[in-house]
Protein backbone atom coordinates (compact mmCIF):
# COMPACT_ATOMS: atom_id res chain seq x y z
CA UNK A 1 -7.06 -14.51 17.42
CA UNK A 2 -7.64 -14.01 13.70
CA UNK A 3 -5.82 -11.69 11.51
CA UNK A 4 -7.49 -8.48 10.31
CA UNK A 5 -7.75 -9.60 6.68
CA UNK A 6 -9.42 -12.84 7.55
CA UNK A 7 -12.19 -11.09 9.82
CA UNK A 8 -13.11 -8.47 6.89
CA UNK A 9 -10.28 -7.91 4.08
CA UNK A 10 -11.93 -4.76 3.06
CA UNK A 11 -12.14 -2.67 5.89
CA UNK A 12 -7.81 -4.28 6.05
CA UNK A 13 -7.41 -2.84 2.32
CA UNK A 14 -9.83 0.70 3.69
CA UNK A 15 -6.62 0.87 6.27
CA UNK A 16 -3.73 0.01 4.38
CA UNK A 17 -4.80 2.28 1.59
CA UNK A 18 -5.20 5.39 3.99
CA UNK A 19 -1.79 4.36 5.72
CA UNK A 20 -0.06 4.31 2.22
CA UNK A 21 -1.68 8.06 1.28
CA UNK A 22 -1.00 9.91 4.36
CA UNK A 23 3.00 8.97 4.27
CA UNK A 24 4.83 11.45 2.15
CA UNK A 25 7.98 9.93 1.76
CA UNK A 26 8.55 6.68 -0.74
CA UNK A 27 7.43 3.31 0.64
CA UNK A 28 8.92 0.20 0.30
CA UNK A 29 6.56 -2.98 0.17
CA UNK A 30 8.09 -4.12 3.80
CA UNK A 31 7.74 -0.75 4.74
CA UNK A 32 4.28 -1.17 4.17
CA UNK A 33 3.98 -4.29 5.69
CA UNK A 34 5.15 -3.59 9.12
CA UNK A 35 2.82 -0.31 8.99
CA UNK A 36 -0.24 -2.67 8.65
CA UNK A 37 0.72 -5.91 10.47
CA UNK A 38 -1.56 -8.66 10.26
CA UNK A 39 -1.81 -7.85 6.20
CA UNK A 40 -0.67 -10.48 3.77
CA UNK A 41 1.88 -9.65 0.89
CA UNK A 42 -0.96 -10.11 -1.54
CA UNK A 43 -3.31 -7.97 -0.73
CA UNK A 44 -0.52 -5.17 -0.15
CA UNK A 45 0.31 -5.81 -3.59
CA UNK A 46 -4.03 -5.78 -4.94
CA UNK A 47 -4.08 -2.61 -2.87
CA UNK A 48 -0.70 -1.13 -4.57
CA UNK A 49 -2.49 -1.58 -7.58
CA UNK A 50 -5.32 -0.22 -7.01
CA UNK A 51 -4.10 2.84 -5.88
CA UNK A 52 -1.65 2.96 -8.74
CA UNK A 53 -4.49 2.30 -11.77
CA UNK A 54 -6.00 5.68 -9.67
CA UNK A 55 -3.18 7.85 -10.32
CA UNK A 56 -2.26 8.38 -6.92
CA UNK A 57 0.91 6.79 -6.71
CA UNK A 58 3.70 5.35 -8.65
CA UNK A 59 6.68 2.60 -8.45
CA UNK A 60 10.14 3.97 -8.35
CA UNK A 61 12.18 1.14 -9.31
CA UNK A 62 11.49 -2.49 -9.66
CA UNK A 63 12.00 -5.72 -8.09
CA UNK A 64 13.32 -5.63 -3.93
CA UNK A 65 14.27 -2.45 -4.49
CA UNK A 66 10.91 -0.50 -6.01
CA UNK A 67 9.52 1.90 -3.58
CA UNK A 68 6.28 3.63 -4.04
CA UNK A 69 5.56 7.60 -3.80
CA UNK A 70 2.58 9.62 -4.10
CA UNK A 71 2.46 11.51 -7.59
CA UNK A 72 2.01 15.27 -7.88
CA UNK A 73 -1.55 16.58 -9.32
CA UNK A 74 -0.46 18.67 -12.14
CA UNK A 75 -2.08 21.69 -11.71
């Protein structure tokens, strides 16, 4: 059986991207990974920074120990 990404990698980044927004709490890239199984380290990390050039969400950290939150709208 193929992997998600490999039978169409952007309905896979369409998930991941909705699985990363509806947490609340801060994520940590394996954290991420075993929420969307089948999803390659890469394209976590194209879809991290996607989200992040959006405003959406932001590292706190760096390196093994960065995890990522969702960032207030300033009202």
């Amino acid at each position: 059986m193929k992997s998600l990404t490999s039978l169409c990698p952007f309905v896979a980044a369409k998930l991941m991207h909705a699985e990363i927004l509806k947490r609340t709490l801060p994520l940590s890239m394996s954290e991420i990974e075993e929420a969307c199984p089948g999803i390659s380290r890469d394209m976590v990390r194209v879809v991290l920074r996607t989200i992040k050039a959006d405003g959406r969400i932001a590292p706190t950290g760096k390196g093994c120990g960065a995890c990522w939150e969702q960032v207030q709208d300033k009202v």
